[in-house]
C-alpha atoms as a PDB file:
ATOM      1  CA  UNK A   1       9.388  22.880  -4.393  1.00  0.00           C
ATOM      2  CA  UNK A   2      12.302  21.636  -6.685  1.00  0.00           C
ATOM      3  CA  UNK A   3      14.139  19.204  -5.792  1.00  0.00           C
ATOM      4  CA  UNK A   4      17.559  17.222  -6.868  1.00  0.00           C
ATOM      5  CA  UNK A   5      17.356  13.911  -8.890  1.00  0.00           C
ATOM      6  CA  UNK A   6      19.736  11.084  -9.108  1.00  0.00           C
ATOM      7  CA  UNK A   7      21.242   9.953 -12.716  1.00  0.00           C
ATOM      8  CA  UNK A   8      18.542   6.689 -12.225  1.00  0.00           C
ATOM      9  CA  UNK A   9      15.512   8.777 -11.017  1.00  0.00           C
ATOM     10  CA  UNK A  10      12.700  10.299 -13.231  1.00  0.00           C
ATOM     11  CA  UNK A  11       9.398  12.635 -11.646  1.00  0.00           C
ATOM     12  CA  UNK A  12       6.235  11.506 -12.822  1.00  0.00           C
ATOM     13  CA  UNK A  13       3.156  13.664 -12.778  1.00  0.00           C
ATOM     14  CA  UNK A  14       0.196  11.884 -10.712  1.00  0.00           C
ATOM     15  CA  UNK A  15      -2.608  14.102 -12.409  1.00  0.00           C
ATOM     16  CA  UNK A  16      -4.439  14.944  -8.839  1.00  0.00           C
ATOM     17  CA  UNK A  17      -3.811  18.163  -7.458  1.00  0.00           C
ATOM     18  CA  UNK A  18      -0.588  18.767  -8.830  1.00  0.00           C
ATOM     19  CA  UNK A  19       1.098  15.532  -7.129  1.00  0.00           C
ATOM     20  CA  UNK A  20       4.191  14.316  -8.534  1.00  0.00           C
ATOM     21  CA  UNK A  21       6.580  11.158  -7.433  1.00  0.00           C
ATOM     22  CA  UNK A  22       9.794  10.380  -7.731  1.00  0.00           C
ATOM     23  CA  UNK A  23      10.726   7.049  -9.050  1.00  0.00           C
ATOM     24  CA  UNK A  24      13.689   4.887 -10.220  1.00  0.00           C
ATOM     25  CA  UNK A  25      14.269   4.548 -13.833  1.00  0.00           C
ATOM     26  CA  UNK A  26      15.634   0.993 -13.350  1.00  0.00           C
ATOM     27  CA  UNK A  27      13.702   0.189 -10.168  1.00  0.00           C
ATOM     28  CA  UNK A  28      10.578  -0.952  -9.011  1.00  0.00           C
ATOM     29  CA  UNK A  29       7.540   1.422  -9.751  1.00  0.00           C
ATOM     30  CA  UNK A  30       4.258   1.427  -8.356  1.00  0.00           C
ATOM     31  CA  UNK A  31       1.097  -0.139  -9.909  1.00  0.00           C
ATOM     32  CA  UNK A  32      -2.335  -0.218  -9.663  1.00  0.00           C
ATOM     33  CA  UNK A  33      -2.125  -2.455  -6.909  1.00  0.00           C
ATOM     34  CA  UNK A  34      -1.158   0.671  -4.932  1.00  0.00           C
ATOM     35  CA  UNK A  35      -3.487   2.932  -6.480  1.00  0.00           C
ATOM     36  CA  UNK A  36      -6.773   0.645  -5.450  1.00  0.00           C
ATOM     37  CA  UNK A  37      -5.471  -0.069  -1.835  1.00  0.00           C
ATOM     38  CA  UNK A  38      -5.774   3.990  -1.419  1.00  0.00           C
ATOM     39  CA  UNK A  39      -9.131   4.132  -2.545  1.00  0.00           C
ATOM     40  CA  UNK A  40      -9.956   1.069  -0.647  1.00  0.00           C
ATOM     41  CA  UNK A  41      -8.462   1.870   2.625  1.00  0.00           C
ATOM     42  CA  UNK A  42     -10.303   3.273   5.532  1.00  0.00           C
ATOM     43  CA  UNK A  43      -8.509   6.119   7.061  1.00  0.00           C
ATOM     44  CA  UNK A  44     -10.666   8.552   9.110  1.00  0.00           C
ATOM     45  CA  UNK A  45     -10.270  12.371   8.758  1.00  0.00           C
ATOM     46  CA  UNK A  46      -8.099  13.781  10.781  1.00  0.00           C
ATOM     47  CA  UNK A  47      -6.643  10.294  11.712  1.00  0.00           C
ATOM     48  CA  UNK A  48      -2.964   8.911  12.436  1.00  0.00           C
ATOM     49  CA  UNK A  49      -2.169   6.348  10.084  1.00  0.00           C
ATOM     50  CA  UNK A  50       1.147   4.376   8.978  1.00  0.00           C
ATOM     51  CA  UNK A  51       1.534   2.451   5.616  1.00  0.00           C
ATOM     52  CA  UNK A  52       4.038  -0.370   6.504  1.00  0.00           C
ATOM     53  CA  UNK A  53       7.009  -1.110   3.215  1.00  0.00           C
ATOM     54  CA  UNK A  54       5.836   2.575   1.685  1.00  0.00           C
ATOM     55  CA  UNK A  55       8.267   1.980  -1.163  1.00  0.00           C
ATOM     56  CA  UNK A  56       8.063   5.000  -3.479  1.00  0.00           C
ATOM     57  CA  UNK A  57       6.006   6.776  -0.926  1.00  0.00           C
ATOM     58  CA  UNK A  58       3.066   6.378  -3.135  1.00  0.00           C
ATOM     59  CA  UNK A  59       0.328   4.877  -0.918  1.00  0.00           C
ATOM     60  CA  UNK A  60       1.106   7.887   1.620  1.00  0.00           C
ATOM     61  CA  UNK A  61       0.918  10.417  -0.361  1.00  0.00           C
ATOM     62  CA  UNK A  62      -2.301   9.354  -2.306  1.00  0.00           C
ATOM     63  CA  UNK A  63      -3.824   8.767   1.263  1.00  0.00           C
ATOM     64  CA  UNK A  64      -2.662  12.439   2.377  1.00  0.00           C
ATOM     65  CA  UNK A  65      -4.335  13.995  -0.785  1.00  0.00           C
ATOM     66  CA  UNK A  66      -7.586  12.259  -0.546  1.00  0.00           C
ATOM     67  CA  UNK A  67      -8.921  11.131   2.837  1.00  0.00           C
ATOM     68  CA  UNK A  68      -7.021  14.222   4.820  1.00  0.00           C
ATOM     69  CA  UNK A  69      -5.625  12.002   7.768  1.00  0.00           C
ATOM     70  CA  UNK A  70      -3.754  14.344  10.088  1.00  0.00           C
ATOM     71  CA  UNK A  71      -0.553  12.387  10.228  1.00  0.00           C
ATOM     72  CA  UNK A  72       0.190  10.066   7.714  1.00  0.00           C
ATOM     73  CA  UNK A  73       3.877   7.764   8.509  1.00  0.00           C
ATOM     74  CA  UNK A  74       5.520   5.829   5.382  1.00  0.00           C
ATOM     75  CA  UNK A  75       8.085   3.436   7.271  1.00  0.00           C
ATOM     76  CA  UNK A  76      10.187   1.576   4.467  1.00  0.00           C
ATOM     77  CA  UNK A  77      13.725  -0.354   5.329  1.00  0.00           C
ATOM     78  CA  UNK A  78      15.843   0.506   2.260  1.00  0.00           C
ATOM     79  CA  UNK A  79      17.678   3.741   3.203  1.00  0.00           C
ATOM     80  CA  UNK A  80      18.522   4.591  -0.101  1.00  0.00           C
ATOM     81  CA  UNK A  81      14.431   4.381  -1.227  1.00  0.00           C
ATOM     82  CA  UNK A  82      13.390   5.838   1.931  1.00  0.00           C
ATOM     83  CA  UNK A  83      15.115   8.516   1.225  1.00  0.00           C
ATOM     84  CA  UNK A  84      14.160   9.198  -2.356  1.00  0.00           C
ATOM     85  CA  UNK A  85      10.331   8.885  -0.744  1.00  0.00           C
ATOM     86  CA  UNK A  86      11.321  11.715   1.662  1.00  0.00           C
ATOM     87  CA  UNK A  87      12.310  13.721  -1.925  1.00  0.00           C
ATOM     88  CA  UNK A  88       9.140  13.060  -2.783  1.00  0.00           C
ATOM     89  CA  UNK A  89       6.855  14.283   0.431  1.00  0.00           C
ATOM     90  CA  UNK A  90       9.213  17.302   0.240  1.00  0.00           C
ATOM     91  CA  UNK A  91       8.439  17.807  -3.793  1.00  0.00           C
ATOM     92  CA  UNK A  92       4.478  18.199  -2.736  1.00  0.00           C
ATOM     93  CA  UNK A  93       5.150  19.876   0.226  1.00  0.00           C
ATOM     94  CA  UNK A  94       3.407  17.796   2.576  1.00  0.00           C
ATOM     95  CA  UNK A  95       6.332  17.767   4.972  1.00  0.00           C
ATOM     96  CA  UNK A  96       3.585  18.844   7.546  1.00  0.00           C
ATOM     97  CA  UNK A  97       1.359  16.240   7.111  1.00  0.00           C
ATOM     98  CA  UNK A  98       3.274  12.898   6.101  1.00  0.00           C
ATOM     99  CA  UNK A  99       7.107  12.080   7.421  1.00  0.00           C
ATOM    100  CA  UNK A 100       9.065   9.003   5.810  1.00  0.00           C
ATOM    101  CA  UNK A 101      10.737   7.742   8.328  1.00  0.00           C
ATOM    102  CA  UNK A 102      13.817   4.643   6.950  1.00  0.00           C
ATOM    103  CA  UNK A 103      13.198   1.182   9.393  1.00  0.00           C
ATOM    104  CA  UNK A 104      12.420  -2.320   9.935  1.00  0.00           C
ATOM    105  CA  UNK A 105       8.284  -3.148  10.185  1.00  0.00           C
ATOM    106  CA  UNK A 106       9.756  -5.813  12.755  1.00  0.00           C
ATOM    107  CA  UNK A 107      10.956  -2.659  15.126  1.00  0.00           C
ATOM    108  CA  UNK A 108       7.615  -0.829  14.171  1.00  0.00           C
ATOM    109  CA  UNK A 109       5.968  -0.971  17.863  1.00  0.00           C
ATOM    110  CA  UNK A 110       9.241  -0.389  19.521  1.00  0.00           C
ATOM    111  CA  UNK A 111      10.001   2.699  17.479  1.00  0.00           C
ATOM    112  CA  UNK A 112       6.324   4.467  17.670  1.00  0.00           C
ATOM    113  CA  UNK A 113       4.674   2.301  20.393  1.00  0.00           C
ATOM    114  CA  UNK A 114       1.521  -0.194  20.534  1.00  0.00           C
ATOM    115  CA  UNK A 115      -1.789   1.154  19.698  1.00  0.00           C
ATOM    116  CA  UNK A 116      -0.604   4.545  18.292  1.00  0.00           C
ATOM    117  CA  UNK A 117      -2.058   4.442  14.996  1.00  0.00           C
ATOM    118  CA  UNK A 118      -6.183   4.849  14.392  1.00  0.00           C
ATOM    119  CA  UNK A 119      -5.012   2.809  10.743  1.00  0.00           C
ATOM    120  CA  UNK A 120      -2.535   0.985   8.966  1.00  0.00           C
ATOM    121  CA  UNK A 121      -2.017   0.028   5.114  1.00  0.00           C
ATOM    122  CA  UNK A 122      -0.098  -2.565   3.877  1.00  0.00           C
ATOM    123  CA  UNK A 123       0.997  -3.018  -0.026  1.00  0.00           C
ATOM    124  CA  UNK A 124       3.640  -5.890   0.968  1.00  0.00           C
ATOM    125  CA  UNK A 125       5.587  -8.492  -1.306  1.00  0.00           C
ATOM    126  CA  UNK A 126       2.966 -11.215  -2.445  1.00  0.00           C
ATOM    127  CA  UNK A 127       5.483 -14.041  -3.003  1.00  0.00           C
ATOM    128  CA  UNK A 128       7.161 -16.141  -0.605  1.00  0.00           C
ATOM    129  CA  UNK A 129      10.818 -16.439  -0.793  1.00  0.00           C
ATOM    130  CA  UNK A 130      10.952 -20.262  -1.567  1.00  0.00           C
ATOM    131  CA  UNK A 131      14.151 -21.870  -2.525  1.00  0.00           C
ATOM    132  CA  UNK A 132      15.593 -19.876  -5.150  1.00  0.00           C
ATOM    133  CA  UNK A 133      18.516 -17.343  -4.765  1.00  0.00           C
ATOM    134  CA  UNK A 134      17.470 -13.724  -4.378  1.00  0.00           C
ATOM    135  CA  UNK A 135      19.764 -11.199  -4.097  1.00  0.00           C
ATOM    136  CA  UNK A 136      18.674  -9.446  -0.653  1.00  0.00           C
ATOM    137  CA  UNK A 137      20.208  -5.782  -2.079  1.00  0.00           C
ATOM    138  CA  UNK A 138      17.908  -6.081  -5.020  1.00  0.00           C
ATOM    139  CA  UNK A 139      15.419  -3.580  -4.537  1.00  0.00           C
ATOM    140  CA  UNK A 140      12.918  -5.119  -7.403  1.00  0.00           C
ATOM    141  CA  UNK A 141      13.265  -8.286  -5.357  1.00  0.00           C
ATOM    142  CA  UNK A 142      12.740  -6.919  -1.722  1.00  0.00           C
ATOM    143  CA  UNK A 143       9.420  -5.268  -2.994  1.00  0.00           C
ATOM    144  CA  UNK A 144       8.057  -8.854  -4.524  1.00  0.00           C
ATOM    145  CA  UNK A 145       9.755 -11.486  -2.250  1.00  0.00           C
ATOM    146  CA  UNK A 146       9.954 -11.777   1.622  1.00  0.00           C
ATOM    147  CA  UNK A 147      13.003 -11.201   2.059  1.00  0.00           C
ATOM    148  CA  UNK A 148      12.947  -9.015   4.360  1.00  0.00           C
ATOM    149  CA  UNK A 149       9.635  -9.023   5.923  1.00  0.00           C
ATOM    150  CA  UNK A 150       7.125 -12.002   5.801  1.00  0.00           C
ATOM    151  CA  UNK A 151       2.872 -11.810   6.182  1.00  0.00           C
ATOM    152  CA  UNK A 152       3.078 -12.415   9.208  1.00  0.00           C
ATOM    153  CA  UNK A 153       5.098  -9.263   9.827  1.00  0.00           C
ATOM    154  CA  UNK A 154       3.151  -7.205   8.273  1.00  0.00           C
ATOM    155  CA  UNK A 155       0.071  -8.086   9.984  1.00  0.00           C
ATOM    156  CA  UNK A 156       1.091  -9.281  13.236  1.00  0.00           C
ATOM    157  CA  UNK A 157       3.161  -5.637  13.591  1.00  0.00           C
ATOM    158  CA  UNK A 158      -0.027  -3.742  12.392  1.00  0.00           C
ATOM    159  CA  UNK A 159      -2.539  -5.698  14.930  1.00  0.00           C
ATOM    160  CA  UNK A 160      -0.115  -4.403  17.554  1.00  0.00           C
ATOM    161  CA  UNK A 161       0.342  -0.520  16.060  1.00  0.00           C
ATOM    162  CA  UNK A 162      -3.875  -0.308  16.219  1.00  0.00           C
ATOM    163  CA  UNK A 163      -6.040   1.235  18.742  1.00  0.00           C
ATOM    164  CA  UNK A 164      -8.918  -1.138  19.517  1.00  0.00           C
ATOM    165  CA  UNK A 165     -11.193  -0.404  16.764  1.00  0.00           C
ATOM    166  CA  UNK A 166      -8.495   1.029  14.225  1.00  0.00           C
ATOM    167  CA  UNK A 167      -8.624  -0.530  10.586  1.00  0.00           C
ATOM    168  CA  UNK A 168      -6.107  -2.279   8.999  1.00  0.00           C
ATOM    169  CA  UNK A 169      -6.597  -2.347   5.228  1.00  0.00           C
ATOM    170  CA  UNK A 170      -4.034  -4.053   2.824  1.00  0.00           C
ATOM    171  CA  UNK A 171      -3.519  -5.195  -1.233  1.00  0.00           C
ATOM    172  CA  UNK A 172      -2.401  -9.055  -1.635  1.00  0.00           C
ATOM    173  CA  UNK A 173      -2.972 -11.841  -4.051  1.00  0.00           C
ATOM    174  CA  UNK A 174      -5.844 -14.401  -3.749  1.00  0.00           C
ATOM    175  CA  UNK A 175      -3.563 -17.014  -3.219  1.00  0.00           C
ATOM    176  CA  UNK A 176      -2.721 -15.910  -0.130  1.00  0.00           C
ATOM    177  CA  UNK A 177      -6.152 -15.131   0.954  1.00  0.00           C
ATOM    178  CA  UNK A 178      -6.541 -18.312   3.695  1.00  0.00           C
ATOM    179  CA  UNK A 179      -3.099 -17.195   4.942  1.00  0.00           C
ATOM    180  CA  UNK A 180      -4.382 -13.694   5.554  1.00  0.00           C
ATOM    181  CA  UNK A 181      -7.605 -14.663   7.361  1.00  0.00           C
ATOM    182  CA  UNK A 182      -6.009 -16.827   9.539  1.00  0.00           C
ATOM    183  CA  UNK A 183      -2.811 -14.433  10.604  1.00  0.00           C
ATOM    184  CA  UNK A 184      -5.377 -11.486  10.599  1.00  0.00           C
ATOM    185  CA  UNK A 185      -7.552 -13.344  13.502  1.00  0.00           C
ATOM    186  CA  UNK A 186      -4.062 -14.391  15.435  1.00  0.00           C
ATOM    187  CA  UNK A 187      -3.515 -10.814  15.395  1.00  0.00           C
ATOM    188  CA  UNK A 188      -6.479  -9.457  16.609  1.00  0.00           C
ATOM    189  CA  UNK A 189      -7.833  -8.166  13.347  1.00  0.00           C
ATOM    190  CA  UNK A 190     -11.330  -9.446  12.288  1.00  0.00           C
ATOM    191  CA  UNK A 191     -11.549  -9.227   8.797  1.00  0.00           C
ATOM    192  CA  UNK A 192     -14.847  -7.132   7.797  1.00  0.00           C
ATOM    193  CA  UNK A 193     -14.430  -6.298   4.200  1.00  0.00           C
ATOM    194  CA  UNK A 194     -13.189  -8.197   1.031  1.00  0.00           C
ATOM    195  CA  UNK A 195     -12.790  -7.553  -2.617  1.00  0.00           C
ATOM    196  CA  UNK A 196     -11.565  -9.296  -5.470  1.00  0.00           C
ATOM    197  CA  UNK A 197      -9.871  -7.440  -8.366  1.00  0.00           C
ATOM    198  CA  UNK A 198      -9.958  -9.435 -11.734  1.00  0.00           C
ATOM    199  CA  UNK A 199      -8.313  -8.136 -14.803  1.00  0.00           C
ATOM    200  CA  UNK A 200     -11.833  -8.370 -16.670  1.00  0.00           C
ATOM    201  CA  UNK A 201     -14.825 -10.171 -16.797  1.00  0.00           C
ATOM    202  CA  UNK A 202     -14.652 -14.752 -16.711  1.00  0.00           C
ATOM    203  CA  UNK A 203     -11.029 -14.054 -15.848  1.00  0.00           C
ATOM    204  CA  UNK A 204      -9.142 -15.237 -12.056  1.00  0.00           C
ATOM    205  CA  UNK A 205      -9.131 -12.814  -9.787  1.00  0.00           C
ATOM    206  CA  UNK A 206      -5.349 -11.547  -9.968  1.00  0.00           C
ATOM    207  CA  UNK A 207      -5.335  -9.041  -6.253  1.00  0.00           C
ATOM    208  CA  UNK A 208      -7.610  -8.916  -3.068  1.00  0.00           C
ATOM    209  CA  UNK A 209      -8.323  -5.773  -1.198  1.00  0.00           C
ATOM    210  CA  UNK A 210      -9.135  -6.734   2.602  1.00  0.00           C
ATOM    211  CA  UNK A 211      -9.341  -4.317   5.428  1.00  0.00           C
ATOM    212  CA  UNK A 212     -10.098  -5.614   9.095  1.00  0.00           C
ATOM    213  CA  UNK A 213     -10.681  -3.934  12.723  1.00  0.00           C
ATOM    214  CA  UNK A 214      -8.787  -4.404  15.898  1.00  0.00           C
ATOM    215  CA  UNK A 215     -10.952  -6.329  18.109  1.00  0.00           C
ATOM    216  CA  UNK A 216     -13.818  -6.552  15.708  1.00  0.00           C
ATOM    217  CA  UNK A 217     -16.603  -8.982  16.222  1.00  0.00           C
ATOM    218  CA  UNK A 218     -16.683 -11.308  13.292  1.00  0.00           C
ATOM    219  CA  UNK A 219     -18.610 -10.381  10.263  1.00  0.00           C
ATOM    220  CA  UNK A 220     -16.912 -10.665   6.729  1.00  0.00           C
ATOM    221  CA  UNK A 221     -18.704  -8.799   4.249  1.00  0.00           C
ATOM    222  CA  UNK A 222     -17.912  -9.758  -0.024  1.00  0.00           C
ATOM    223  CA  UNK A 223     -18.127  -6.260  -2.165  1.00  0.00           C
ATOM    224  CA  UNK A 224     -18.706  -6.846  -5.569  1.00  0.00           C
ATOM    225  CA  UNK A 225     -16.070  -7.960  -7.749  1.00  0.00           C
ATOM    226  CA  UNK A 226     -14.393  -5.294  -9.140  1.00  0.00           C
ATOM    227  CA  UNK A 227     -12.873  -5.372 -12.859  1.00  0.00           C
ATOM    228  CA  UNK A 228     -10.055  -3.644 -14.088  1.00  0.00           C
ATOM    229  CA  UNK A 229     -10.782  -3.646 -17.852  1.00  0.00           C
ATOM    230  CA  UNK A 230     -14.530  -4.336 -19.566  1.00  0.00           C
ATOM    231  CA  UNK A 231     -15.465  -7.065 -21.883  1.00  0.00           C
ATOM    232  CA  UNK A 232     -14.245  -4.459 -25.097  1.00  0.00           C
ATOM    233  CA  UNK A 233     -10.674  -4.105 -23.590  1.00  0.00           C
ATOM    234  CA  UNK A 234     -10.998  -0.847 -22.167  1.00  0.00           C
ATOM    235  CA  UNK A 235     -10.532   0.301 -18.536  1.00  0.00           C
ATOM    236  CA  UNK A 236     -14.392  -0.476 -16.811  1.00  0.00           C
ATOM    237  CA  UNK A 237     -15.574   2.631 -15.704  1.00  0.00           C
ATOM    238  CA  UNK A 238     -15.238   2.054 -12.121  1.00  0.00           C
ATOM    239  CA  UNK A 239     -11.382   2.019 -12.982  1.00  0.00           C
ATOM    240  CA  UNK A 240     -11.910   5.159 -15.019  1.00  0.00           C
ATOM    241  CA  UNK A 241     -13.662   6.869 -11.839  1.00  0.00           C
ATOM    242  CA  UNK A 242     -11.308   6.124  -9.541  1.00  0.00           C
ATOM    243  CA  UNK A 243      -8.646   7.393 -12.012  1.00  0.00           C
ATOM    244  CA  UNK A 244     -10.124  10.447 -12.731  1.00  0.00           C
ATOM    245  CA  UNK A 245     -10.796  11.193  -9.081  1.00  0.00           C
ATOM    246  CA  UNK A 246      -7.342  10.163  -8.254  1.00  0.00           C
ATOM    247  CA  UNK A 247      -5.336  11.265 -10.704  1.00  0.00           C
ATOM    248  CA  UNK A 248      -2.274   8.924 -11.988  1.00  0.00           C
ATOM    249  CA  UNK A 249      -3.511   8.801 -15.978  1.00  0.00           C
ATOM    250  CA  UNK A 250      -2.082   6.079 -18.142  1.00  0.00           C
ATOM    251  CA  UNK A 251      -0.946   3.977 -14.809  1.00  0.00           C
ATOM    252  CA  UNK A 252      -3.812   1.520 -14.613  1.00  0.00           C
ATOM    253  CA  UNK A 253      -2.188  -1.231 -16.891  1.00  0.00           C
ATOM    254  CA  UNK A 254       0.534  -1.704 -14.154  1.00  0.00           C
ATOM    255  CA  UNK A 255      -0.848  -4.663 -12.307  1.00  0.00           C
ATOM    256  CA  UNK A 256       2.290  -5.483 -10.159  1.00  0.00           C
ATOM    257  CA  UNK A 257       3.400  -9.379 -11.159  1.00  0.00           C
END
């Protein structure tokens, strides 16, 4: 299906199964941040699942394509990129499968009602808004500042969109990571799985992936580190597997900063 871009708006081809997205020229693209937090996620096949700030639509549609939930929700509060994510399920014809649906995280539970979703993802700004001036109709700036949705949005609306025993499974910096435990635990999420993404080998870990379950008894399990480039400088090859599983070639360098 064809459909009509925007003067600002480019399609680029995901490489996996014939995906494509539709992005801003001048605005915020997705990174490999995304890419990892779909490989990482646990949705169950067949599941309901709801990826909180979708953005692009990116996250939704890679979950669509490769763990086969059977309804898959983007919910994003920018009309105007809401609706270019809607372009984008329509493009891949997946209108079935995955609706984009343009409102706040903060209505989430009044708009689709508690424990309605067997998973939720979460790709959300990293950095707190802090002092400076931030222009709140900045796009760039919505999707790396709270400004319009802090953690403890994120979390405390997905804790109440679960089922008991539904996963919650979200991208974040280390930084952060005490933050995340602690509002993950406040609500209701017991963190089970955690791994640390460093750009190679003796460097700082630069992203977490954690996912957690909805009244889960407490057990926190460390994966191995994973590394996003080898000691040579290329991509490691668990990178390169998950790439050429997933599609999205020459899109690994984009570590979202």
């Amino acid at each position: 299906m064809e459909v009509i871009l925007k003067s600002n708006e480019r399609i680029d081809d995901l490489q996996y199964k014939g995906l494509r997205l539709i992005q801003k020229t001048d605005g915020f693209c997705f990174g490999i941040d995304a890419v990892l937090l779909s490989y990482f996620a646990q949705v169950s096949k067949g599941g309901s699942v709801i990826d909180l700030g979708t953005g692009t639509g990116i996250i939704a549609v890679l979950l669509a394509a490769k763990k086969s939930p059977g309804k898959v929700i983007g919910l994003e509060i920018q009309p105007e990129i809401a609706e270019m994510a809607a372009r984008s399920i329509a493009l891949n014809g997946l209108g079935e499968r995955v609706s984009i649906v343009q409102g706040d995280i903060r209505d989430a539970v009044g708009m689709f009602g508690a424990s309605s979703f067997d998973a939720v993802t979460a790709n959300p700004p990293y950095m707190t808004k802090g002092g400076g001036l931030l222009n709140p109709e900045d796009s760039k700036a919505i999707s790396r500042h709270e400004i319009l949705c802090t953690l403890n949005d994120v979390v405390s609306t997905a804790g109440k969109l679960l089922r008991p025993g539904g996963k919650f499974s979200m991208v974040h910096r280390p930084q952060r990571l005490a933050d995340i435990i602690c509002t993950m635990r406040d609500s209701s999420i017991e963190p089970k799985q955690l791994r640390f993404v460093h750009p190679s080998p003796g460097r700082e870990p630069n992203l977490i992936l954690i996912c957690g379950t909805k009244n889960g008894n407490p057990e926190l399990r460390v994966q191995e580190p994973l590394y996003v480039y080898d000691s040579s400088g290329g991509y490691s090859k668990e990178i390169n597997d998950i790439y050429s599983r997933g599609g999205i070639d020459g899109q690994a360098g984009m570590i979202r900063t």
